[in-house]
Protein backbone atom coordinates (compact mmCIF):
# COMPACT_ATOMS: atom_id res chain seq x y z
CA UNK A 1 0.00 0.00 0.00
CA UNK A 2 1.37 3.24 -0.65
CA UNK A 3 0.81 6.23 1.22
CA UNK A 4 0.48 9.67 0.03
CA UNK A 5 2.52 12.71 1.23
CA UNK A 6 0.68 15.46 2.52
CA UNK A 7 1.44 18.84 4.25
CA UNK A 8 2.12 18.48 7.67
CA UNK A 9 3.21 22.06 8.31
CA UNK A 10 2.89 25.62 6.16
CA UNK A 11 5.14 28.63 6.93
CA UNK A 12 3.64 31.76 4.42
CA UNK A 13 5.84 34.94 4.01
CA UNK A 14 7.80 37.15 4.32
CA UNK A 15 5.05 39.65 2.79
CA UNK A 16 6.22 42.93 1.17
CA UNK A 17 6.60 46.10 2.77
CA UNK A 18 3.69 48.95 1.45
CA UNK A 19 3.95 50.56 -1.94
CA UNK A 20 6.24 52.68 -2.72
CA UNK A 21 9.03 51.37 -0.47
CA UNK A 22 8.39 47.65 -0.93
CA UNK A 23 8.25 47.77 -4.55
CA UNK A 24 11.11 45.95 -5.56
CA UNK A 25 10.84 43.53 -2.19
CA UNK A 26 10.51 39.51 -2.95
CA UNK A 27 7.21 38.41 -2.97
CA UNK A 28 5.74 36.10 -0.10
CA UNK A 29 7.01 32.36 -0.51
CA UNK A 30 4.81 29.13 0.60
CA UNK A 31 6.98 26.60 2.73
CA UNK A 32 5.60 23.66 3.26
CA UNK A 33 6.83 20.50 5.59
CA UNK A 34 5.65 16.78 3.95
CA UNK A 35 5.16 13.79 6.02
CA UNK A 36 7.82 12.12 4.81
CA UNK A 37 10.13 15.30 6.82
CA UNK A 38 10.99 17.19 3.58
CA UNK A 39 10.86 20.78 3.34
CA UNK A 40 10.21 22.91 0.07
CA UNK A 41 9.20 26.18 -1.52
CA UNK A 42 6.35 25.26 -3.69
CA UNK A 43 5.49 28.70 -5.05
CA UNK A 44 5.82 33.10 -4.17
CA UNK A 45 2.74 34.67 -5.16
CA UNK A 46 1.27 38.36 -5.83
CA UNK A 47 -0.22 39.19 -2.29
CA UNK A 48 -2.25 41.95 -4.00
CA UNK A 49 -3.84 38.91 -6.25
CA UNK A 50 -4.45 35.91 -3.64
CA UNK A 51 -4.10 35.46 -0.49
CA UNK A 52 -3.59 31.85 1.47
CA UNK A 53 -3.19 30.87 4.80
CA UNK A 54 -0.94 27.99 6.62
CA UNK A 55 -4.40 25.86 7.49
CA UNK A 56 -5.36 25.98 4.04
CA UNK A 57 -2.82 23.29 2.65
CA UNK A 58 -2.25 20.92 5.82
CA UNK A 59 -3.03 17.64 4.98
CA UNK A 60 -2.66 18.29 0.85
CA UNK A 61 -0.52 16.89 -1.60
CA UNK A 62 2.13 18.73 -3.55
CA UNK A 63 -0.29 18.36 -6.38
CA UNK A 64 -3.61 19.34 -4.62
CA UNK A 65 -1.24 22.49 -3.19
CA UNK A 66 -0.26 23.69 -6.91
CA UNK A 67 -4.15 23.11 -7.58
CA UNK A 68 -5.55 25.71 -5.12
CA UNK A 69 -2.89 27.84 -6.43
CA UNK A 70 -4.18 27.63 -9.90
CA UNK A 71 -7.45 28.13 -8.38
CA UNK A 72 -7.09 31.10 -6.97
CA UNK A 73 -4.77 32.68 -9.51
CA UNK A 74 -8.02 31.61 -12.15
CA UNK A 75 -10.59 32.80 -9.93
CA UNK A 76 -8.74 36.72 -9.52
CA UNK A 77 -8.22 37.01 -13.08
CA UNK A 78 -11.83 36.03 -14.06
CA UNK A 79 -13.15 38.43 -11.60
């Protein structure tokens, strides 16, 4: 039996500083602990364009993770 890896912990940030002085700062990065004990960046995103938070992705997969990422980033630009 094979078991999946999910997210066992989520670490979002750092965010940006305001406009105009955090203009050229790195956007915010989504860390993500499996349960297998590897860590990763899966993504940075435009914090003016989505928004997540850490509960949101315990217990997903990398996949299902990239998916709600997708999601979102759809949902903003068909809005």
């Amino acid at each position: 039996m094979t078991t999946k890896t999910v997210i066992t912990k989520c670490a979002i940030g750092p965010y940006p500083r305001p406009l105009p002085a955090g203009m050229f700062d790195d956007m915010p990065q989504v860390k993500v602990t499996f349960s297998d004990g590897t860590e990763t960046t899966l993504f940075e995103f435009y914090p003016d364009e989505i928004s997540f938070s850490e509960s949101e992705f315990i217990g997903l997969t990398e996949n299902e993770a990239y998916a709600l990422k997708i999601q979102k980033d759809k949902a903003y630009l068909q809005s």
